[in-house]
N, C-alpha and C. Protein backbone atom coordinates (compact mmCIF):
# COMPACT_ATOMS: atom_id res chain seq x y z
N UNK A 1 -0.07 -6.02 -48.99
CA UNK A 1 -1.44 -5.63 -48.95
C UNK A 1 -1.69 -4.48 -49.93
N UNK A 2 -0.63 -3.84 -50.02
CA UNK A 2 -0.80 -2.35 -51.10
C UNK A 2 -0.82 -2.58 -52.09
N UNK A 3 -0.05 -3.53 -52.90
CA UNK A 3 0.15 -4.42 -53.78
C UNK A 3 -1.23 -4.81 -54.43
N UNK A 4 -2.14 -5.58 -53.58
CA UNK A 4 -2.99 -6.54 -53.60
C UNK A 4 -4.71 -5.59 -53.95
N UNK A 5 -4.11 -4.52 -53.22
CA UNK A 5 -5.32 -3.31 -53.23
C UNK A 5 -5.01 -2.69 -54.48
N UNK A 6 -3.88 -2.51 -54.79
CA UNK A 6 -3.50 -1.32 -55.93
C UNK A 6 -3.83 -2.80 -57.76
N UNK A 7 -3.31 -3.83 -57.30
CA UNK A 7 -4.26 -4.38 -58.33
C UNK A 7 -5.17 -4.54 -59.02
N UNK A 8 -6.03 -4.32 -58.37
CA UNK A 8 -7.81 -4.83 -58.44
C UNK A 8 -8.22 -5.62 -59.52
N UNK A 9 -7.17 -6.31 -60.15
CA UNK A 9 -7.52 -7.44 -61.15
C UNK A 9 -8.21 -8.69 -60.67
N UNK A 10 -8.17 -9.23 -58.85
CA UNK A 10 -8.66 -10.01 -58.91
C UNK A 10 -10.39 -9.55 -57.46
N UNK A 11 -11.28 -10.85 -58.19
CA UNK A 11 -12.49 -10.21 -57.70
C UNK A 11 -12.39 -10.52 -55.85
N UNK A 12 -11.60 -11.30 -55.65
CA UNK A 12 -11.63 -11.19 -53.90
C UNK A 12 -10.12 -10.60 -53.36
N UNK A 13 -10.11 -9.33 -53.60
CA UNK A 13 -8.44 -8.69 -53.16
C UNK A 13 -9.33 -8.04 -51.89
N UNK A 14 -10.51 -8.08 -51.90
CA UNK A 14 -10.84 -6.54 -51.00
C UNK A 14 -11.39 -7.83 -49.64
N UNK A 15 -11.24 -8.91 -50.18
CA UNK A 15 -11.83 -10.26 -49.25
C UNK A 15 -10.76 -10.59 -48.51
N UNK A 16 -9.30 -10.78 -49.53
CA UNK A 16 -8.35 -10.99 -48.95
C UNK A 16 -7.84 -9.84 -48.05
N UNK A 17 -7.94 -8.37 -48.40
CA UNK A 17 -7.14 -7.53 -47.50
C UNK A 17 -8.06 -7.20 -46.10
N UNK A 18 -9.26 -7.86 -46.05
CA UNK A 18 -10.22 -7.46 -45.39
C UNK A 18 -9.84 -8.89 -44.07
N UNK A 19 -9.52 -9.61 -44.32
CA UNK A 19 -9.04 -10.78 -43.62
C UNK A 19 -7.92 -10.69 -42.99
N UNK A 20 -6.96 -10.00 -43.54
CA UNK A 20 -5.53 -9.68 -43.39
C UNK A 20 -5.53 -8.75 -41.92
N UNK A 21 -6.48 -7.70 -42.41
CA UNK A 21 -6.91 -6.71 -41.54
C UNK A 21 -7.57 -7.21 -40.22
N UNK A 22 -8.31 -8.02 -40.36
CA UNK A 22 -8.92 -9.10 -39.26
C UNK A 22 -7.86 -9.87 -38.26
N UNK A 23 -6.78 -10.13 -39.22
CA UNK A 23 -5.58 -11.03 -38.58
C UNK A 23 -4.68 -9.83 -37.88
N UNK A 24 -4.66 -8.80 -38.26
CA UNK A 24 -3.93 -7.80 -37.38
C UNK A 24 -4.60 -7.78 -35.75
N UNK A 25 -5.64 -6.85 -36.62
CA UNK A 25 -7.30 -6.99 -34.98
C UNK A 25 -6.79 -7.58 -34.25
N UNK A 26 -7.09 -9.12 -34.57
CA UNK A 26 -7.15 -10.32 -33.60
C UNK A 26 -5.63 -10.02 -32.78
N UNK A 27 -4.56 -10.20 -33.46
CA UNK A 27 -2.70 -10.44 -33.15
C UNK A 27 -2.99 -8.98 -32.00
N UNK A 28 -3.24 -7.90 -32.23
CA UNK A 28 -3.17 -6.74 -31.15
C UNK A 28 -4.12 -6.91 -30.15
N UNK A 29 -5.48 -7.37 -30.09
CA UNK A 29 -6.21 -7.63 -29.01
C UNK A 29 -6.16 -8.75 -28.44
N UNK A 30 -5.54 -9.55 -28.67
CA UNK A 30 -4.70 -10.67 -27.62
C UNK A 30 -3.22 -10.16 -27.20
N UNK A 31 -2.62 -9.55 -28.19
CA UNK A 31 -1.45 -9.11 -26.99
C UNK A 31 -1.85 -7.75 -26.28
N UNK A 32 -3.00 -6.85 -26.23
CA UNK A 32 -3.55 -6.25 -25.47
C UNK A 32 -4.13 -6.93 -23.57
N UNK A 33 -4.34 -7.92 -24.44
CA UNK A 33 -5.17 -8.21 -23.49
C UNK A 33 -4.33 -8.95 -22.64
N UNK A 34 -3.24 -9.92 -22.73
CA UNK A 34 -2.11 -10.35 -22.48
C UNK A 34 -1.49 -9.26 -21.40
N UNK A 35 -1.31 -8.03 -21.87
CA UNK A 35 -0.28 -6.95 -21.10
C UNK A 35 -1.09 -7.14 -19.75
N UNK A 36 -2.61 -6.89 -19.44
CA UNK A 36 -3.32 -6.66 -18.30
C UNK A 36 -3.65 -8.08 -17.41
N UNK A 37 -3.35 -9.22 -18.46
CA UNK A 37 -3.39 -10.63 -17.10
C UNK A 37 -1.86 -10.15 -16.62
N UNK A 38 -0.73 -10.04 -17.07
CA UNK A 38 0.71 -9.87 -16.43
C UNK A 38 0.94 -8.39 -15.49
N UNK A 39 0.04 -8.15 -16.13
CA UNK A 39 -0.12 -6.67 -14.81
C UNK A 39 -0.75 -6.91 -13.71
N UNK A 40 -2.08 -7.58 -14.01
CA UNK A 40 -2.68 -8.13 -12.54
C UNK A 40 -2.56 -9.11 -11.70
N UNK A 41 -1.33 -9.96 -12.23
CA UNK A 41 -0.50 -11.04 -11.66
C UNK A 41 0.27 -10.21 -10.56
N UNK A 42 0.92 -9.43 -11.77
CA UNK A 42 2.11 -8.38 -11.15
C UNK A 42 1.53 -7.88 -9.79
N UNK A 43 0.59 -7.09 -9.82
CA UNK A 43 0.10 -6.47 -8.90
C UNK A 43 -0.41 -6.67 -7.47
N UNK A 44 -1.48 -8.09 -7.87
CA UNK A 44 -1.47 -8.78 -6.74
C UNK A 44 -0.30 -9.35 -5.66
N UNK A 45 0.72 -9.56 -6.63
CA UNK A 45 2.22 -9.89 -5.30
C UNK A 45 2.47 -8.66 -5.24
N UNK A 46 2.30 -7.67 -5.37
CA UNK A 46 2.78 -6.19 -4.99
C UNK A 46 1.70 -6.29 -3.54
N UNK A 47 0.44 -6.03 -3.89
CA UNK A 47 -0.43 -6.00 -2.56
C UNK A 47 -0.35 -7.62 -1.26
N UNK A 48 -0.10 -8.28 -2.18
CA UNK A 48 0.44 -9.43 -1.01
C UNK A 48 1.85 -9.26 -0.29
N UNK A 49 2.35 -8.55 -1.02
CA UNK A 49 4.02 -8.37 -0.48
C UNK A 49 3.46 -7.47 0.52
N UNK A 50 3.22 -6.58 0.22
CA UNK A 50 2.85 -5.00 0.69
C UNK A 50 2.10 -5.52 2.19
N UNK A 51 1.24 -6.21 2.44
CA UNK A 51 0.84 -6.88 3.63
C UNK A 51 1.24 -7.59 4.49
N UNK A 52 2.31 -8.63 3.70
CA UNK A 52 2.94 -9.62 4.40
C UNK A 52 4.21 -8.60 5.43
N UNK A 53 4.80 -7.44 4.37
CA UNK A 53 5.57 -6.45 5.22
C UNK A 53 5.02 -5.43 6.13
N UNK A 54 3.67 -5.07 6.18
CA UNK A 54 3.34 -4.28 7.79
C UNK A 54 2.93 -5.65 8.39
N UNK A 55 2.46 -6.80 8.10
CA UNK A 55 2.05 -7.46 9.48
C UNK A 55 3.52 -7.68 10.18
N UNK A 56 4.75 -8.03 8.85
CA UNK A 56 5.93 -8.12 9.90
C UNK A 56 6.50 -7.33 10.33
N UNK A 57 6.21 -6.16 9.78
CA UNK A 57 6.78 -5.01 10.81
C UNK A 57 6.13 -4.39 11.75
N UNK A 58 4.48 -4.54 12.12
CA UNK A 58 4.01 -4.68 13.43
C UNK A 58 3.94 -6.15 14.55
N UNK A 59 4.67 -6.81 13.81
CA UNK A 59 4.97 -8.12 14.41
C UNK A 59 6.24 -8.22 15.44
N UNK A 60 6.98 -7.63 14.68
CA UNK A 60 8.33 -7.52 15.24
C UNK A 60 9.22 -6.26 16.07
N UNK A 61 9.97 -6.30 16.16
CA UNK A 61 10.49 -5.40 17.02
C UNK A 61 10.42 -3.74 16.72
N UNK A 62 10.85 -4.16 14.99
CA UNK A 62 11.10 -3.14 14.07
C UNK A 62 10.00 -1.29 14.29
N UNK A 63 8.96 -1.91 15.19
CA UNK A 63 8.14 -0.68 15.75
C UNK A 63 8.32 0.13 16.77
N UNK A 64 9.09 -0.75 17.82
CA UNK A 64 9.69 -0.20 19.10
C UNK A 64 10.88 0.59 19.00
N UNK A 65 11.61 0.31 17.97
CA UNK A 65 13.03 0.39 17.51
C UNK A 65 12.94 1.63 16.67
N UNK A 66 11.95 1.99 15.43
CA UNK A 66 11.82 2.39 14.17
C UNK A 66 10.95 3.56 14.66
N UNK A 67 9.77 3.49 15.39
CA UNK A 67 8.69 4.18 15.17
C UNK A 67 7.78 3.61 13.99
N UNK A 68 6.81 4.61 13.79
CA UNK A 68 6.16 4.23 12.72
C UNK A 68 6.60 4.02 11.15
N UNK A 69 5.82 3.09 10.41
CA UNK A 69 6.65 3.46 9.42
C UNK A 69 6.17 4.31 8.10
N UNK A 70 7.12 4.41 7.26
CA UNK A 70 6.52 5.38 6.46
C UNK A 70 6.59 4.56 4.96
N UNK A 71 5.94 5.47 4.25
CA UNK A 71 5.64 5.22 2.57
C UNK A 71 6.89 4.77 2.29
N UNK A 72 7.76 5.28 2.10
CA UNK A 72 9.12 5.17 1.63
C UNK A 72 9.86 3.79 2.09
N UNK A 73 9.46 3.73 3.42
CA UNK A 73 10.17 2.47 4.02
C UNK A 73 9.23 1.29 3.13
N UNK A 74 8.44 0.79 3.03
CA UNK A 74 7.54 0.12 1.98
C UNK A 74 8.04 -0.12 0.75
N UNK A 75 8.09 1.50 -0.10
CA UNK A 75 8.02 2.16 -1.55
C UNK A 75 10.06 0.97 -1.52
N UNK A 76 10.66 1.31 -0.63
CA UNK A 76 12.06 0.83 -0.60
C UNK A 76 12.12 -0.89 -0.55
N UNK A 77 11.30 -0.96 0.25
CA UNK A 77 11.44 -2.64 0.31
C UNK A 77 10.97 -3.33 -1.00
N UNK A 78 9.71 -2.75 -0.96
CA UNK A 78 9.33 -3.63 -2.46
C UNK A 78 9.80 -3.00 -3.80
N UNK A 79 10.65 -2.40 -4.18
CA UNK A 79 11.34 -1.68 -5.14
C UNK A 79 10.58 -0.62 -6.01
N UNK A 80 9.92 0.33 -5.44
CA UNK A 80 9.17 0.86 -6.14
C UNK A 80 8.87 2.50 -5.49
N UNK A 81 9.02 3.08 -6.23
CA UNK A 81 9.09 5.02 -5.79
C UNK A 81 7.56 4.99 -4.86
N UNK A 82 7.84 5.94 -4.17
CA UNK A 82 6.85 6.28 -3.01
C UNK A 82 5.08 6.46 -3.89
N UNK A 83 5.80 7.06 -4.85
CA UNK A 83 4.23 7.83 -5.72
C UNK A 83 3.65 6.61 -6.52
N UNK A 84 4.82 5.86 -6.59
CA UNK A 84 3.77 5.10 -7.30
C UNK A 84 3.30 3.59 -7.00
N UNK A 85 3.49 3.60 -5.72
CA UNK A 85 3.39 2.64 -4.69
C UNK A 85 1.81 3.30 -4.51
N UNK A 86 1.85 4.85 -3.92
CA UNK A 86 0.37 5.06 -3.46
C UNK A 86 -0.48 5.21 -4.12
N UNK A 87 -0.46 5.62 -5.58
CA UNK A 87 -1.32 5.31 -6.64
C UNK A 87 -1.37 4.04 -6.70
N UNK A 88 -0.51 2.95 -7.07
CA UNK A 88 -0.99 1.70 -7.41
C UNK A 88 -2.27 1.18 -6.42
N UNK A 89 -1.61 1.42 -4.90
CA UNK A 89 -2.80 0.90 -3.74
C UNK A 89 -4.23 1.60 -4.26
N UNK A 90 -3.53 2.86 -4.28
CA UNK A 90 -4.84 3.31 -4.86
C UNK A 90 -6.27 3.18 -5.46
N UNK A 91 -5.37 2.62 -6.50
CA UNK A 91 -6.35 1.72 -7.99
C UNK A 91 -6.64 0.84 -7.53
N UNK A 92 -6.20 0.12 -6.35
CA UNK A 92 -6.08 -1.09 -6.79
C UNK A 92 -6.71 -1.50 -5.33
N UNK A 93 -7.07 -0.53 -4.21
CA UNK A 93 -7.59 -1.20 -3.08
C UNK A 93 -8.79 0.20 -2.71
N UNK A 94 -8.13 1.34 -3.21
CA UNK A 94 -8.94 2.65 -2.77
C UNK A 94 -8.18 3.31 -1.66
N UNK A 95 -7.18 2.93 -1.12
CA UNK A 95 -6.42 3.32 -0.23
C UNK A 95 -5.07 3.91 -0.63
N UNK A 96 -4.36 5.02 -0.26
CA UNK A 96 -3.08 4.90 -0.26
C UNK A 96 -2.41 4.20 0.17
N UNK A 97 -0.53 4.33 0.75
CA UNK A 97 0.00 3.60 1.17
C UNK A 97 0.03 3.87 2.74
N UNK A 98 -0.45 5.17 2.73
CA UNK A 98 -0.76 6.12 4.09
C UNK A 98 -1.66 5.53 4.96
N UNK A 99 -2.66 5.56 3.98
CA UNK A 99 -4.01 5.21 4.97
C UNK A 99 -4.00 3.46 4.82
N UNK A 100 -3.39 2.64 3.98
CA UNK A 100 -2.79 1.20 4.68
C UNK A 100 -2.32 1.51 5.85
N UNK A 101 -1.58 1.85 6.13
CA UNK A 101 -0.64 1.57 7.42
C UNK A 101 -1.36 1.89 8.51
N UNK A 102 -1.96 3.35 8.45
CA UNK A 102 -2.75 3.46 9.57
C UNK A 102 -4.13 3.30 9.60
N UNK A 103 -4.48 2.14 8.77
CA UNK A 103 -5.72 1.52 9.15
C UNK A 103 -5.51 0.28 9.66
N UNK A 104 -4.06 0.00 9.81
CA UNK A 104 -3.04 -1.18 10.54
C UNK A 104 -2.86 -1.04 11.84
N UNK A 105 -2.19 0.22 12.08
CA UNK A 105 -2.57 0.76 13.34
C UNK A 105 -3.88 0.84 14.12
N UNK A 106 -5.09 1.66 13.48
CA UNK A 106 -5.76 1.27 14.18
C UNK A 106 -6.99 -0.01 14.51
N UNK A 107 -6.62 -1.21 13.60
CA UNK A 107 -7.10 -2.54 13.77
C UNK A 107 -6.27 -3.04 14.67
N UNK A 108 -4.77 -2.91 15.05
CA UNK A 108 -4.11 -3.01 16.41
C UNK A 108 -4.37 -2.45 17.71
N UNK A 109 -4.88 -1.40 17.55
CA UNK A 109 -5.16 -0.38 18.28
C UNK A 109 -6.56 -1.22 19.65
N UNK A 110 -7.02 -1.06 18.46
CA UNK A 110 -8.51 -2.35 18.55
C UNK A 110 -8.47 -3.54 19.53
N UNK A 111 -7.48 -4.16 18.72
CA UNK A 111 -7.08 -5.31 19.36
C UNK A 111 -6.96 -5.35 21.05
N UNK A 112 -5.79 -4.63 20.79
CA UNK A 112 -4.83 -4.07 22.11
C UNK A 112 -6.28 -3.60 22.97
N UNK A 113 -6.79 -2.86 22.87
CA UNK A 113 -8.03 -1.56 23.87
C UNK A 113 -8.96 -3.12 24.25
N UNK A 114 -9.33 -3.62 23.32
CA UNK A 114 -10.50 -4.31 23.79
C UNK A 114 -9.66 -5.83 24.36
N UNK A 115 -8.53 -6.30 24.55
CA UNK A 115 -8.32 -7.69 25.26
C UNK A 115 -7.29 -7.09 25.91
N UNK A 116 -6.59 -6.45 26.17
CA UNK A 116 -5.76 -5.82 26.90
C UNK A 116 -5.84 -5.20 28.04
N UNK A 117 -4.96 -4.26 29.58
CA UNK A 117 -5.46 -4.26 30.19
C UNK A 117 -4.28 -2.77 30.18
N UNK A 118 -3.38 -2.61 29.19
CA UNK A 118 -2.57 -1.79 28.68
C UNK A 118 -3.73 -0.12 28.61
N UNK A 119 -2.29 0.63 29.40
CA UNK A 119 -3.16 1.89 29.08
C UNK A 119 -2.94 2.67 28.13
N UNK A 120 -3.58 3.74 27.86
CA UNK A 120 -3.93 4.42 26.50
C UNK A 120 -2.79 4.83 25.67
N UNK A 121 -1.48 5.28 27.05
CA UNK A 121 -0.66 5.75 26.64
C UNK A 121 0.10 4.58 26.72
N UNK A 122 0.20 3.49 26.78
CA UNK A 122 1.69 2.40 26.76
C UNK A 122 1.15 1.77 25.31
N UNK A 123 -0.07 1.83 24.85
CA UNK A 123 -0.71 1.03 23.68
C UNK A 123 -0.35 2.27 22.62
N UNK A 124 -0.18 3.36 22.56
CA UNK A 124 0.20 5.06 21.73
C UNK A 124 1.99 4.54 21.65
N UNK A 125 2.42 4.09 22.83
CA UNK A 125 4.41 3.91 22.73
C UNK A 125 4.67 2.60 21.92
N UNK A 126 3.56 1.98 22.19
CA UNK A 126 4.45 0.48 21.50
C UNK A 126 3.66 0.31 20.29
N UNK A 127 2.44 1.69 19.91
CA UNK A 127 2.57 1.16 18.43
C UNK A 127 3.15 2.92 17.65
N UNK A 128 4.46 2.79 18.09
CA UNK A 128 5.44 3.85 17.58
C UNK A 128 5.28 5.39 17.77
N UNK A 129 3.69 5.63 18.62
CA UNK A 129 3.86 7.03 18.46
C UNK A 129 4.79 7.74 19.74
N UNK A 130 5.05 9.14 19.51
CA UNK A 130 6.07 9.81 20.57
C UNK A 130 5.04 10.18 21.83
N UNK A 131 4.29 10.37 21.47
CA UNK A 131 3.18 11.69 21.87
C UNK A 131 1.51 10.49 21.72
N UNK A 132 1.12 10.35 23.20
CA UNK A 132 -0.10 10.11 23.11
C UNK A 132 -1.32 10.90 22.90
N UNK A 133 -1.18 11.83 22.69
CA UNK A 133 -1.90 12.31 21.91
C UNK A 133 -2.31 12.69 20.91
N UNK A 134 -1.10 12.39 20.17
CA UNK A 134 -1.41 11.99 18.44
C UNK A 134 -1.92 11.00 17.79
N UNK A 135 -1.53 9.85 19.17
CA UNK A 135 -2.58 8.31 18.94
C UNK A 135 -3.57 8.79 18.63
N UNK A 136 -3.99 9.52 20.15
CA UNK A 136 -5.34 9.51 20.60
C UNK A 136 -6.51 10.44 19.14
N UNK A 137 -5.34 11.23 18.77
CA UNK A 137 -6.12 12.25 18.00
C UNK A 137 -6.29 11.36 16.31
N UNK A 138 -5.44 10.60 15.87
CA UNK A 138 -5.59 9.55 14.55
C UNK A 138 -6.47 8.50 14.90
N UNK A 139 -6.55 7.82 16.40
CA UNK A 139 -7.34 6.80 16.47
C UNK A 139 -9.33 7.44 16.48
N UNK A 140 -9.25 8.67 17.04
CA UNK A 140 -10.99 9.04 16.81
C UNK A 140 -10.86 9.47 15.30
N UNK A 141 -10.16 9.99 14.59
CA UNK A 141 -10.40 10.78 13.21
C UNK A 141 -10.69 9.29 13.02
N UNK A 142 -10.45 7.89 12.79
CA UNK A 142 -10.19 6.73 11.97
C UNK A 142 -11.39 6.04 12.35
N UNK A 143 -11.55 5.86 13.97
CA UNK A 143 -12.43 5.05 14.47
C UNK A 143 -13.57 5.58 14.81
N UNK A 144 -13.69 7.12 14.78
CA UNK A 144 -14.99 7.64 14.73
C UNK A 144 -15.37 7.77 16.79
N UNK A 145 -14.22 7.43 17.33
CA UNK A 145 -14.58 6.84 18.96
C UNK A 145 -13.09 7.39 19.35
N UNK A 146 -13.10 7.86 20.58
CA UNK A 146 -12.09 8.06 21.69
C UNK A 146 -11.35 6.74 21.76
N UNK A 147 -9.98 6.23 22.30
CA UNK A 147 -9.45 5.53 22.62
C UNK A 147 -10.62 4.87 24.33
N UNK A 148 -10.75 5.78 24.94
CA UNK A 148 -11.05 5.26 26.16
C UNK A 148 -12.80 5.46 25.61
N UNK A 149 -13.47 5.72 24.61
CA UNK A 149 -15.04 5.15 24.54
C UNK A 149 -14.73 4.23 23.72
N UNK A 150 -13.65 3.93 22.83
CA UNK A 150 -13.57 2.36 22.61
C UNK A 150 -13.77 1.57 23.55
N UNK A 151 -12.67 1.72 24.03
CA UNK A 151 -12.34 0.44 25.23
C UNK A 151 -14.00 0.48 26.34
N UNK A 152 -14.32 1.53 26.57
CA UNK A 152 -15.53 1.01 27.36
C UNK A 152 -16.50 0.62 26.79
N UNK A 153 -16.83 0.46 25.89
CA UNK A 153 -17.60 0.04 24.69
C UNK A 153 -17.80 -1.86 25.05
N UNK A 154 -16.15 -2.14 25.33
CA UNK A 154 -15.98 -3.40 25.95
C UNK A 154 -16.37 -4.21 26.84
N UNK A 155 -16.38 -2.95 28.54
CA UNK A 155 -16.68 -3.08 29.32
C UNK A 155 -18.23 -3.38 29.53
């Protein structure tokens, strides 16, 4: 191209390098654009993984056994550091990996209060907390409602 510019003997060099230049454009904004379909491929099985593992770990035993779980236990399964597990959710749902889980909890929570006949504190043990009153105190910050003005809400 330097060649072709530093010539100027012929009358379309500035046609030809101007085309050349066009063919770069084009070659970088398709493999631009390329990087972000394989990222949002990527990503979506990150957030499908990421779901399919709290429904099975409020599915299964692993809550009674474990307690609650944490970022890390997640950030570990799906191979990926804690920070950047909760940024990705981040971007990518508006949530951390924090407030996933315990907006898991309390859509269980939910569940449990309104078809259940389980009390405040056996529904606080079996979804991992020590202390019912830490349920009680995450389920109004979340749900905006008491555990027991949920449930009568039902009634």
């Amino acid at each position: 191209m330097t060649s072709e510019y530093e010539a100027r003997t012929y009358i379309f060099s500035q046609d030809v390098i101007i085309a050349q230049l066009e063919l770069l454009f084009t070659y970088a904004e398709r493999f631009y654009q390329r990087q972000f379909i394989t990222r949002k491929v990527s990503n979506h099985q990150i957030i499908s993984r990421m779901e399919e593992l709290l429904n099975d770990y409020f599915k299964g035993d692993e809550l009674q056994i474990k307690g609650m779980p944490s970022v890390h236990y997640f950030a570990d399964a799906l191979h990926l550091s804690p920070n950047y597990l909760s940024r990705l959710l981040k971007t990518l749902t508006g949530q951390s990996t924090k407030d996933l889980i315990i907006s898991k909890v309390v859509d269980i929570a939910k569940e449990k209060l309104s078809t259940t006949d389980l009390t405040i504190n056996e529904i606080a043990y079996d979804l991992g907390f020590d202390h019912p009153q830490s349920f009680s105190k995450m389920f109004k910050s979340k749900a905006n409602l008491s555990p027991v003005s949920f449930r009568r809400s039902f009634n």
